[in-house]
C-alpha atoms as a PDB file:
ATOM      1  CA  UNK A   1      33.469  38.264  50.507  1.00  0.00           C
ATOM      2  CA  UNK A   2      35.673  39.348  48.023  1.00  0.00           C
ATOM      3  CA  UNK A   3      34.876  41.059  44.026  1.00  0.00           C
ATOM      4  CA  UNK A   4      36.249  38.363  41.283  1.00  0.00           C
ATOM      5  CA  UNK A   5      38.279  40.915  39.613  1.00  0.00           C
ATOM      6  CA  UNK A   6      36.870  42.232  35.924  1.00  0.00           C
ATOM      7  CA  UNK A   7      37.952  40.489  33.049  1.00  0.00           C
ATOM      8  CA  UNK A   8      36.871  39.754  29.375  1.00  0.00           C
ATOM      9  CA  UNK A   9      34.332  37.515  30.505  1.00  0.00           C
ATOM     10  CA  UNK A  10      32.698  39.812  32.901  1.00  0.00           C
ATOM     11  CA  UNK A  11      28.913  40.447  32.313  1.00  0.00           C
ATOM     12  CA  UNK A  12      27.564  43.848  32.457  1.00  0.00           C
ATOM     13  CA  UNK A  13      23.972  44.763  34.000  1.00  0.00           C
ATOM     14  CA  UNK A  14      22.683  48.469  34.279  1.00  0.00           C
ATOM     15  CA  UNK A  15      19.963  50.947  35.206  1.00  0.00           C
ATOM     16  CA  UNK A  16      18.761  53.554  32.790  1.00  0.00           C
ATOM     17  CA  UNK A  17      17.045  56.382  33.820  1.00  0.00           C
ATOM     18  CA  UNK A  18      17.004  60.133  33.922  1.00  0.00           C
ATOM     19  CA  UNK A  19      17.986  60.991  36.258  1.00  0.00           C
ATOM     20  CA  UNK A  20      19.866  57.768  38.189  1.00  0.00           C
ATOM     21  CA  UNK A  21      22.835  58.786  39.917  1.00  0.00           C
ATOM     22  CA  UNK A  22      21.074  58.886  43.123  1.00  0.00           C
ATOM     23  CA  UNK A  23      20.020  54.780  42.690  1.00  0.00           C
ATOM     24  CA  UNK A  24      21.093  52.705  45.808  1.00  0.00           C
ATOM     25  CA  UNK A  25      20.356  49.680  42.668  1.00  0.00           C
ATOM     26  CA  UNK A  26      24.409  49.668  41.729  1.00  0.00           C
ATOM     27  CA  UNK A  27      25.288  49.039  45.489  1.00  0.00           C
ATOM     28  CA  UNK A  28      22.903  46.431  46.085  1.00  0.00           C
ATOM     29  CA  UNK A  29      23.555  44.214  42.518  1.00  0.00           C
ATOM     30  CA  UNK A  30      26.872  44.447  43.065  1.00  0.00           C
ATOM     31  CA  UNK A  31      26.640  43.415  46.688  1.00  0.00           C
ATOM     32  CA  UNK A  32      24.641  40.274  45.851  1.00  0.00           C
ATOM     33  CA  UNK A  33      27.324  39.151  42.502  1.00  0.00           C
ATOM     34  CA  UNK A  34      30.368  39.676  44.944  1.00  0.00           C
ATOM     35  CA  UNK A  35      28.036  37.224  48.278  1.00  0.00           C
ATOM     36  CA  UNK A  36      27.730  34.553  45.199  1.00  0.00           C
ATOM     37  CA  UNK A  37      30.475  34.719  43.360  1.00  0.00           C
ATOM     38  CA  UNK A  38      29.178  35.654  40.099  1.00  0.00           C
ATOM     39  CA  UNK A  39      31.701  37.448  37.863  1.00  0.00           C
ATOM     40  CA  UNK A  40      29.182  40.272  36.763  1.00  0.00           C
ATOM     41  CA  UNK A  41      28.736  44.172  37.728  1.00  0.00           C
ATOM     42  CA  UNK A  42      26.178  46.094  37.662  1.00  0.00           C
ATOM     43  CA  UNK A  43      26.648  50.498  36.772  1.00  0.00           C
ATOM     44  CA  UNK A  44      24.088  53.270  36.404  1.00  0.00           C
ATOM     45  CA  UNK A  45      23.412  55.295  32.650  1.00  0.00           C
ATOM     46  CA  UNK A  46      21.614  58.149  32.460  1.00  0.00           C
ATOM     47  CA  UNK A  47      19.683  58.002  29.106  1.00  0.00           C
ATOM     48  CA  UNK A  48      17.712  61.132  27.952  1.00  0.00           C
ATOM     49  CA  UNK A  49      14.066  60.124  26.428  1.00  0.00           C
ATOM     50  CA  UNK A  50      15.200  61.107  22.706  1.00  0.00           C
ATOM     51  CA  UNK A  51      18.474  58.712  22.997  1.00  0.00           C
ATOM     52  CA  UNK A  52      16.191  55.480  24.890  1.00  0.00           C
ATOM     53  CA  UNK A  53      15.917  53.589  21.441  1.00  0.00           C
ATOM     54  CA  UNK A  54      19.334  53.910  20.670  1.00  0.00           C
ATOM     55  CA  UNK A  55      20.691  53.075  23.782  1.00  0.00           C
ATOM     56  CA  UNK A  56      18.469  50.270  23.863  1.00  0.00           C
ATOM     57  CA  UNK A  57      19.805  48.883  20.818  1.00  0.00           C
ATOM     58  CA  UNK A  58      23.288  49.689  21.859  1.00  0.00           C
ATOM     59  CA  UNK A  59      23.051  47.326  24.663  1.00  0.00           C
ATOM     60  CA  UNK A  60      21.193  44.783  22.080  1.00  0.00           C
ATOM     61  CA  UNK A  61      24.078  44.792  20.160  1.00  0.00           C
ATOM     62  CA  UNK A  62      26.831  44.547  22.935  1.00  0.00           C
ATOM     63  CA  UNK A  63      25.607  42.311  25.070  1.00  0.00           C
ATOM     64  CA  UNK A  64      24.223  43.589  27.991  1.00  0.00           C
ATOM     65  CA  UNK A  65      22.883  41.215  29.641  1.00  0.00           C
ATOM     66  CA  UNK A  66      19.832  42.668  31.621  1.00  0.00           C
ATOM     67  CA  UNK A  67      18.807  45.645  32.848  1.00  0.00           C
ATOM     68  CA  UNK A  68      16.527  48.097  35.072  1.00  0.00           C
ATOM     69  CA  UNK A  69      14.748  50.930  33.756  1.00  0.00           C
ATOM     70  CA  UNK A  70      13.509  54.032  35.965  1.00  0.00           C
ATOM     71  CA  UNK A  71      11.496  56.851  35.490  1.00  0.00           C
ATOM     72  CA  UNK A  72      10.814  58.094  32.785  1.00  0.00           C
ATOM     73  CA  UNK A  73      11.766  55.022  30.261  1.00  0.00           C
ATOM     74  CA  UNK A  74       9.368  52.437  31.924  1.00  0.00           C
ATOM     75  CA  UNK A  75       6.154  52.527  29.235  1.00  0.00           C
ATOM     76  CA  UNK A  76       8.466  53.288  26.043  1.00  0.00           C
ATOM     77  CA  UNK A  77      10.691  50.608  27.178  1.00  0.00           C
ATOM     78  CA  UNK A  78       7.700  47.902  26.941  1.00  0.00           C
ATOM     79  CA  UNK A  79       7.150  49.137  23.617  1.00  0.00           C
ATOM     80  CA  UNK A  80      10.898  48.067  22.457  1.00  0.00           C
ATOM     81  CA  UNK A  81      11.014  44.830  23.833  1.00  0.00           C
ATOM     82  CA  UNK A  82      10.146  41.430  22.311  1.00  0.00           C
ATOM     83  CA  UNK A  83       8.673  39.895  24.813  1.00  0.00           C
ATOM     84  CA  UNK A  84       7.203  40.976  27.428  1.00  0.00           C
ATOM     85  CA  UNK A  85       5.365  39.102  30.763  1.00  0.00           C
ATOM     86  CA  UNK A  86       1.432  39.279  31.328  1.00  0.00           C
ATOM     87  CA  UNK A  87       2.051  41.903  34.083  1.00  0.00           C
ATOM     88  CA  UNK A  88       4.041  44.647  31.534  1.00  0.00           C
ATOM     89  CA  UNK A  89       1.234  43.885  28.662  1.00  0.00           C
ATOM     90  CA  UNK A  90      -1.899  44.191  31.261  1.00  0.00           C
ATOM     91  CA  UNK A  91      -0.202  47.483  33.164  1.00  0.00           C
ATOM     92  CA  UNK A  92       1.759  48.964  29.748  1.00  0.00           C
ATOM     93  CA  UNK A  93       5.599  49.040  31.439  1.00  0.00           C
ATOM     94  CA  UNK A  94       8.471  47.392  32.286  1.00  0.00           C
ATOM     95  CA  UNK A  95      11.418  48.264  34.721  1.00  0.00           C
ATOM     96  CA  UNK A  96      13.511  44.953  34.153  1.00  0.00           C
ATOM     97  CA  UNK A  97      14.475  43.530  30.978  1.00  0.00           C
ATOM     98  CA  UNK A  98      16.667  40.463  29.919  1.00  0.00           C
ATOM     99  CA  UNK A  99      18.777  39.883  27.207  1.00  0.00           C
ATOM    100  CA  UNK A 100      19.020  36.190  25.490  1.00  0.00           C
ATOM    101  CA  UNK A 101      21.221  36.550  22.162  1.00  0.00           C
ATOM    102  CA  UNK A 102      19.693  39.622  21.534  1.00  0.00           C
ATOM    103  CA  UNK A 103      15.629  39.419  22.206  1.00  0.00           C
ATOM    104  CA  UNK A 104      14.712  41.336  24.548  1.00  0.00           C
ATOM    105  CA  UNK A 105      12.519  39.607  27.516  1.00  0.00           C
ATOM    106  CA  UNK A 106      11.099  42.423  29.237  1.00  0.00           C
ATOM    107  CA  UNK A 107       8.357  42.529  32.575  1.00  0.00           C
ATOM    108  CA  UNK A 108       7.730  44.417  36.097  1.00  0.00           C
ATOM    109  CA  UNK A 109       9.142  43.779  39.127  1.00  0.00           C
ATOM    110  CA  UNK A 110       8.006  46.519  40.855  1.00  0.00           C
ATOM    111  CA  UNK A 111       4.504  45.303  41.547  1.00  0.00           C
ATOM    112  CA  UNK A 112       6.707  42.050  43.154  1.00  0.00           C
ATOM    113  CA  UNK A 113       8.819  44.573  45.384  1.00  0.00           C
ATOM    114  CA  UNK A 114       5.515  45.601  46.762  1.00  0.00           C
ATOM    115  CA  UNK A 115       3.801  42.858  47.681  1.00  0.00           C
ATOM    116  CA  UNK A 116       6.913  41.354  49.059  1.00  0.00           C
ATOM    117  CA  UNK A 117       7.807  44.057  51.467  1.00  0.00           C
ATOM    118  CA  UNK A 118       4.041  44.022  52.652  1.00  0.00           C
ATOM    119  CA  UNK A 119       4.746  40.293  53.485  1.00  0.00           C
ATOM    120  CA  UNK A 120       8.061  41.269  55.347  1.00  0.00           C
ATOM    121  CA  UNK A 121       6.335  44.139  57.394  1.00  0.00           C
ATOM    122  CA  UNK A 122       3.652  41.016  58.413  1.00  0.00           C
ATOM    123  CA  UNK A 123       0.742  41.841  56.039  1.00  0.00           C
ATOM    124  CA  UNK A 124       0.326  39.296  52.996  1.00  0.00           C
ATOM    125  CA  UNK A 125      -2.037  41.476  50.650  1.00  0.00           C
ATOM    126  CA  UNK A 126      -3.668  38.069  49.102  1.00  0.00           C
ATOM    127  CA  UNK A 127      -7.085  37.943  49.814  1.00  0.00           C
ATOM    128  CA  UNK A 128      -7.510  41.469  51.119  1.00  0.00           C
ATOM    129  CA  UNK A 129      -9.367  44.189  50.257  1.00  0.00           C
ATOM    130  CA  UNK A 130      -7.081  47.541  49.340  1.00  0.00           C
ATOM    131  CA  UNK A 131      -7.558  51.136  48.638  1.00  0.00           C
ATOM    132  CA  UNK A 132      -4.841  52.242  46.024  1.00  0.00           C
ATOM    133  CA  UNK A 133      -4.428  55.773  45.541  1.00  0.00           C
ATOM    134  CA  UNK A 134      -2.826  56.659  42.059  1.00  0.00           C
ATOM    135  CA  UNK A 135      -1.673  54.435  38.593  1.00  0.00           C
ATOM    136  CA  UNK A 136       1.309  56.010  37.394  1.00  0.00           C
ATOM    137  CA  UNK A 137       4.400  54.580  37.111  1.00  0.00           C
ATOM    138  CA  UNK A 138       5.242  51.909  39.722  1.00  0.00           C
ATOM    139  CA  UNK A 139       1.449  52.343  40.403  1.00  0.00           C
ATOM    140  CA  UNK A 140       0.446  50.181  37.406  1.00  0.00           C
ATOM    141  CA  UNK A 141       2.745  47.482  38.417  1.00  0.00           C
ATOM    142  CA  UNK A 142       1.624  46.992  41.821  1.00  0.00           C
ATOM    143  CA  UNK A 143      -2.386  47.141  40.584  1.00  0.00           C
ATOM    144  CA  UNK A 144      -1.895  44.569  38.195  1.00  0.00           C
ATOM    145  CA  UNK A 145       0.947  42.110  40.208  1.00  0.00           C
ATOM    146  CA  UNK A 146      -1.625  42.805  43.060  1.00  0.00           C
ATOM    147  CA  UNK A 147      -4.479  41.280  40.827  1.00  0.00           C
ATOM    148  CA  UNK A 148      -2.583  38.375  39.525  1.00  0.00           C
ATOM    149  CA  UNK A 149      -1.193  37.157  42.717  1.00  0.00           C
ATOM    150  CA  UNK A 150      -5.046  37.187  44.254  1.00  0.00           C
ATOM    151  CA  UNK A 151      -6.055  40.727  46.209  1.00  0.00           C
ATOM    152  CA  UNK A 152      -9.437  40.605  46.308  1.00  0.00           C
ATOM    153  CA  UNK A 153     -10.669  43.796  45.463  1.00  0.00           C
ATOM    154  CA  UNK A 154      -9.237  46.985  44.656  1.00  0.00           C
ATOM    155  CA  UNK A 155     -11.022  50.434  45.004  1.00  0.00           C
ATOM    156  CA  UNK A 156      -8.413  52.513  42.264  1.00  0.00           C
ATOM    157  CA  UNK A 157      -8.583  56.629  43.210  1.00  0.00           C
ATOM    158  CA  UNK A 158      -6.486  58.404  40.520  1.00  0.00           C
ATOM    159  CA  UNK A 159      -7.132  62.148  38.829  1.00  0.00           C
ATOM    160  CA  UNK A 160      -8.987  62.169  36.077  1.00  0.00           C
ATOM    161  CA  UNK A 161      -6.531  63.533  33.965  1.00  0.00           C
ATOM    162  CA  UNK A 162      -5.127  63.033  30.116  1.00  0.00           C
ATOM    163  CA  UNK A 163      -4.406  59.488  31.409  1.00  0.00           C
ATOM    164  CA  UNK A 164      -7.701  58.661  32.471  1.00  0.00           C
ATOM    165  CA  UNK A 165      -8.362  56.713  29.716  1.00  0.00           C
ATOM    166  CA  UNK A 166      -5.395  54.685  29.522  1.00  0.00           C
ATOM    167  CA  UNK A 167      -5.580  53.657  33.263  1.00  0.00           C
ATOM    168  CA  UNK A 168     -10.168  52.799  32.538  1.00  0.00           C
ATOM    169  CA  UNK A 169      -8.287  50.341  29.712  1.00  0.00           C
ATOM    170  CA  UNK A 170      -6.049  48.439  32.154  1.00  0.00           C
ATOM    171  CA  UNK A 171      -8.795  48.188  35.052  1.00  0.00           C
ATOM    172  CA  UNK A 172     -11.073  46.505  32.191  1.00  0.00           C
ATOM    173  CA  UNK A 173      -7.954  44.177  31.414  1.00  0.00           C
ATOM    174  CA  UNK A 174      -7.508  43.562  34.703  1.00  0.00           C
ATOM    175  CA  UNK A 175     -11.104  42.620  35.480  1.00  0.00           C
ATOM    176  CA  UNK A 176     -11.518  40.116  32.502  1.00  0.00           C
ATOM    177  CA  UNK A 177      -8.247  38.742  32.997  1.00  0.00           C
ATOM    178  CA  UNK A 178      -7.772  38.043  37.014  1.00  0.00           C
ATOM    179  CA  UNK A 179      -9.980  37.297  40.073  1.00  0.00           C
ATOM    180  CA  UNK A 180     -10.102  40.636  41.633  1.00  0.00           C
ATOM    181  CA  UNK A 181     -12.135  43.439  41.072  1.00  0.00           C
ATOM    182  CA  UNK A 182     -11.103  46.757  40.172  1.00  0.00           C
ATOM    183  CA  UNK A 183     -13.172  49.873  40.858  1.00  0.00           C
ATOM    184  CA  UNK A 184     -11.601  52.764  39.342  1.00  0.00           C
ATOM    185  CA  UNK A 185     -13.107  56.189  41.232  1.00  0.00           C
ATOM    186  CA  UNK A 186     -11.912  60.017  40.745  1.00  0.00           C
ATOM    187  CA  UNK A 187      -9.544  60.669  43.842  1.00  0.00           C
ATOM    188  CA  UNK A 188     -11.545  63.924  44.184  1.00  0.00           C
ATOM    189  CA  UNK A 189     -14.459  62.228  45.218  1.00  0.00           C
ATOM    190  CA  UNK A 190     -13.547  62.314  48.789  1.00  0.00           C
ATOM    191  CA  UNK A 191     -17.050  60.834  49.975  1.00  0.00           C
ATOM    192  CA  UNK A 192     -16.198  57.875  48.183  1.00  0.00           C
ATOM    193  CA  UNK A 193     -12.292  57.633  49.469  1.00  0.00           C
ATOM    194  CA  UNK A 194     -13.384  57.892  52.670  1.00  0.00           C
ATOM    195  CA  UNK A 195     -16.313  55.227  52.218  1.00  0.00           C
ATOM    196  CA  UNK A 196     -13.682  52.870  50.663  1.00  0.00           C
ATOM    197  CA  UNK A 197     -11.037  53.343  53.108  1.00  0.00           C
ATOM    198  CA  UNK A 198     -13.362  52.266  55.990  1.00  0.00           C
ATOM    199  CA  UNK A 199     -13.928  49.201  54.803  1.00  0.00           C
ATOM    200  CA  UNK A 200     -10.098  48.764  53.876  1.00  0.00           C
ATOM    201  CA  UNK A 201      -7.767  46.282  54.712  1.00  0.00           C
ATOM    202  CA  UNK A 202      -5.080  48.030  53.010  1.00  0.00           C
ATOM    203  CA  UNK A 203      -4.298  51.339  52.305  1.00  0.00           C
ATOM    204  CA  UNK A 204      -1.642  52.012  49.569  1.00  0.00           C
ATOM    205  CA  UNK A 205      -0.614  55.181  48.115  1.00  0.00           C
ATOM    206  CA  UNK A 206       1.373  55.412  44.734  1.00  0.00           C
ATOM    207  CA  UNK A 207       1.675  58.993  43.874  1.00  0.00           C
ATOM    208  CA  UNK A 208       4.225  61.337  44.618  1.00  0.00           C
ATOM    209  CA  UNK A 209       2.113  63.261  47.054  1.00  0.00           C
ATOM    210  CA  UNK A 210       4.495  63.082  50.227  1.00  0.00           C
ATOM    211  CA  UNK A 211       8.138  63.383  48.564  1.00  0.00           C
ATOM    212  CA  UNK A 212      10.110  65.961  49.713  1.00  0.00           C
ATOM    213  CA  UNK A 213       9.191  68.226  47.068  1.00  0.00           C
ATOM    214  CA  UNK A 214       5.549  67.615  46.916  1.00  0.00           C
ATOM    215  CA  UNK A 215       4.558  67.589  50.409  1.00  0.00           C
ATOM    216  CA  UNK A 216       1.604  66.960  51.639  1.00  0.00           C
ATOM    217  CA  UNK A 217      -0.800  64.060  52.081  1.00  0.00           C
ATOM    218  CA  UNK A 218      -4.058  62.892  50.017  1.00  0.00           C
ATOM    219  CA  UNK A 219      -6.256  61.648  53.491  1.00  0.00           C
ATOM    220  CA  UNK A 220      -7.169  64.722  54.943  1.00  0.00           C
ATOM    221  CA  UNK A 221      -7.443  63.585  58.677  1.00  0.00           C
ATOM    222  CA  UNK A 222      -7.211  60.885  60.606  1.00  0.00           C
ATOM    223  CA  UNK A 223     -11.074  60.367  60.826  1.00  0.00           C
ATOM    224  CA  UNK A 224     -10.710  58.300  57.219  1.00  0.00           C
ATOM    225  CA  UNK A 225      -9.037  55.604  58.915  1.00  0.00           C
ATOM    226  CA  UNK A 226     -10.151  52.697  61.120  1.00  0.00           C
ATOM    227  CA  UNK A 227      -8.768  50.619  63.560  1.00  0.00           C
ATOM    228  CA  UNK A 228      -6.655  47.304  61.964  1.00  0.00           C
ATOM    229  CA  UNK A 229      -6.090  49.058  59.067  1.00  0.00           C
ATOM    230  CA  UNK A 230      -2.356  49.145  57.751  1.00  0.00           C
ATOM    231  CA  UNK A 231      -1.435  51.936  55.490  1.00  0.00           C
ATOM    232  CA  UNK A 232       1.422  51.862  53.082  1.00  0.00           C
ATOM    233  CA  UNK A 233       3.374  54.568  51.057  1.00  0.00           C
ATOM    234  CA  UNK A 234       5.994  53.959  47.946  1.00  0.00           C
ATOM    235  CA  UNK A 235       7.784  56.692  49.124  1.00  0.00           C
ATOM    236  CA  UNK A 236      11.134  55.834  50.823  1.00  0.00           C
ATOM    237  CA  UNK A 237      12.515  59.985  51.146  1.00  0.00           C
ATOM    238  CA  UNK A 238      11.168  60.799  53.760  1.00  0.00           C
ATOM    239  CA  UNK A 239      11.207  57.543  55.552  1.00  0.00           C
ATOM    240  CA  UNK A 240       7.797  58.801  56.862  1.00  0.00           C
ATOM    241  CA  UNK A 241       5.517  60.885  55.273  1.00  0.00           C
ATOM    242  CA  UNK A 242       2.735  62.714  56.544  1.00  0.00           C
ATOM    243  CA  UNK A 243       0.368  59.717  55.460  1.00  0.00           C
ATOM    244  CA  UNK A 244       2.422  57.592  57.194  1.00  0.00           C
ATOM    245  CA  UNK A 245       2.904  60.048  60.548  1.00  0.00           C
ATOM    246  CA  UNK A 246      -0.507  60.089  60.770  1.00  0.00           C
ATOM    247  CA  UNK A 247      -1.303  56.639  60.469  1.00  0.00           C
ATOM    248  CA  UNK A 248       1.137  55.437  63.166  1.00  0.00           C
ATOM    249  CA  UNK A 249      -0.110  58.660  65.537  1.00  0.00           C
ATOM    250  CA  UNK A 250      -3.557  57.378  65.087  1.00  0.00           C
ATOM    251  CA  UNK A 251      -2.280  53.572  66.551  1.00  0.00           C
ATOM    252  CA  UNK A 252      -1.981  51.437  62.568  1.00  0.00           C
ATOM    253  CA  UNK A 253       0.854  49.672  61.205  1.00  0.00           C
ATOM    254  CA  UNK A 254       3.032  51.442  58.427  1.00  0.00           C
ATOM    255  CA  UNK A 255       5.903  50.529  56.172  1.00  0.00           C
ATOM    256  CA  UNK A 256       7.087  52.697  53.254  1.00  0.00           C
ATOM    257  CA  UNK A 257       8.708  51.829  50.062  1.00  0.00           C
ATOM    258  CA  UNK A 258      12.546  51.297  50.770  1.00  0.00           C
ATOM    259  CA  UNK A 259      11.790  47.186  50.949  1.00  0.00           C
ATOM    260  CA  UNK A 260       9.765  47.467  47.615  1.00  0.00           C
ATOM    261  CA  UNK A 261      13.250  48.801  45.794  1.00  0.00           C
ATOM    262  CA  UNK A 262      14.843  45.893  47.916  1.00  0.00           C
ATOM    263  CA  UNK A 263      12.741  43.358  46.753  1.00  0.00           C
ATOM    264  CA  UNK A 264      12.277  44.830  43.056  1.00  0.00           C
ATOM    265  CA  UNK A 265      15.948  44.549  43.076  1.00  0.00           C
ATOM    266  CA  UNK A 266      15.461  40.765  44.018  1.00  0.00           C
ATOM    267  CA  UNK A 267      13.189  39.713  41.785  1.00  0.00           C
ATOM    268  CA  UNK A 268      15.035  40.969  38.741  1.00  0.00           C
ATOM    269  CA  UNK A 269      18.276  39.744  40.049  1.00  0.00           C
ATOM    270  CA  UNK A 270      16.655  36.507  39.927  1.00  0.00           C
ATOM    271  CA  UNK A 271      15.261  36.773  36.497  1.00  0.00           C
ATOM    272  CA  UNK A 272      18.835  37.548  34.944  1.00  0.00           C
ATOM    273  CA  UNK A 273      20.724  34.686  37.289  1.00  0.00           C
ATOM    274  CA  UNK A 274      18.287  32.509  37.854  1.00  0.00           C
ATOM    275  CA  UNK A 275      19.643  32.422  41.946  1.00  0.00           C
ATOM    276  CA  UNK A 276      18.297  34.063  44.669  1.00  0.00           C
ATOM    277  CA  UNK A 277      19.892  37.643  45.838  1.00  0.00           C
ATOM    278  CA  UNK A 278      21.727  37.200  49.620  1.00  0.00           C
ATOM    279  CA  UNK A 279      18.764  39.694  50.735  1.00  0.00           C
ATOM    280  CA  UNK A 280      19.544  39.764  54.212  1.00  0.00           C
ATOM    281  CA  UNK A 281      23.023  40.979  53.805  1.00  0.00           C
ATOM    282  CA  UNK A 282      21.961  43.454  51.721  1.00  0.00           C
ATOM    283  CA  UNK A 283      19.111  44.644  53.497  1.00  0.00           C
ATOM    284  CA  UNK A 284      21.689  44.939  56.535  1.00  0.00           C
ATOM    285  CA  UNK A 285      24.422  47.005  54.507  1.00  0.00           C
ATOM    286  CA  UNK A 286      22.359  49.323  52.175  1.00  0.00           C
ATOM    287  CA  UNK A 287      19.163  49.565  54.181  1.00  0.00           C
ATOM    288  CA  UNK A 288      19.182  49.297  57.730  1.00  0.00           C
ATOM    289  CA  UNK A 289      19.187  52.523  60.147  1.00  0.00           C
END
């Protein structure tokens, strides 16, 4: 495997964020053009929330062909596209967007990364019955690709904060648009969580509860859970969080979020090449061990 060298046909594809110099996205895109051959590369901006719109149109105007968009660009970023898929307009975001002659085709892969990681770690969500816990950020995504692609029902625990409102819109959206059912229920209410979560299939949780710097866990013991139940956590740093300790100490099958970027990555590679990333070799350099 060798890099076709960079020349003025080259075609650029990015991630904008703030902060993004941690992404493992760069390795992996430019991992999968090098496997096929394609004469693109792929680089990392960091775009402050005041400078989004004219970065935005900066790449408009010089061709850029597609790109990624990480916290804390993905809602505003719908808003500046042309287009934009079923999933962005139900769930308000987008985190991949494609250029063709300058309109902007923008939708959500992130929702895909999730559902296709549960299918790797042996548990196809379709037809289930899921507990989600938050509907922020790649949250949204997951609820409404979740919905589309045919989970049955979906008890939705998130604070009842400032976005309350905006996440009672999308569960209405979602209900008179898909299949599956969407309870929306304040994540204080433990009676409730722990009602739901006994009659689970799935347990998902979105928030940032678990990182490094928010430690911590939103199930407060291992009595919530119930035996065949597979719990899940976005959260790739730790590799295991205390949801996810406790879940595999109490017998259940885990899996955390580092396939979801994998197979985010995939989906949007596939949107801007139309051709199908080499995932196995780049699950075995960038995310094995």
């Amino acid at each position: 495997m060798t890099e076709i060298p960079i020349s003025g046909h080259t075609q650029l594809y990015c991630l904008i964020g703030d902060p993004v110099a941690h992404s493992i996205s760069p390795a992996m895109h430019n991992e999968a053009f090098a496997q096929l051959g394609i004469d693109s590369r792929y680089v990392a901006f960091d775009v402050k929330p005041e400078d989004l719109e004219d970065a935005v149109e900066g790449m408009r105007k010089l061709g850029i062909r597609g790109w990624n968009i990480t916290m804390p660009h993905k809602n505003r970023m719908k808003e500046l596209c042309d287009k934009v898929s079923k999933a962005s307009e139900i769930c308000g975001a987008c985190n991949t967007v494609k250029n063709e002659d300058g309109v902007l085709y923008g939708t959500t892969t992130d929702g895909v990364g999730w559902m296709e990681s549960a299918r790797f770690a042996g548990h196809d969500p379709v037809g289930k019955t899921m507990v989600q816990l938050g509907a922020g950020g790649a949250g949204t995504s997951i609820l409404v690709t979740a919905a589309i692609d045919g989970v049955k029902h979906i008890d939705l625990f998130n604070a009842r904060d400032k976005f309350w409102p905006r996440v009672e819109e999308m569960v209405e959206k979602i209900n008179a648009e898909t299949a599956c059912r969407v309870e929306l229920h304040d994540l204080s209410d433990q009676d409730r969580l722990r009602d739901a979560v006994q009659k689970a299939d799935i347990l998902l949780n979105t928030t940032p509860v678990g990182m490094a710097k928010i430690p911590g866990c939103l199930i407060p013991d291992a009595g919530y859970f119930h035996e065949g139940l597979v719990v899940s956590d976005v959260i790739y740093e730790p590799r295991e969080t205390e949801l996810l300790r406790m879940a595999r100490e109490s017998g259940l099958s885990t899996f955390n979020g580092m396939y979801m970027l994998l197979y985010q990555g995939a989906a949007s590679f596939k949107i801007w090449t139309g051709r199908e990333m080499p995932v196995d070799i780049v699950r075995e350099k960038y995310f094995s061990g």
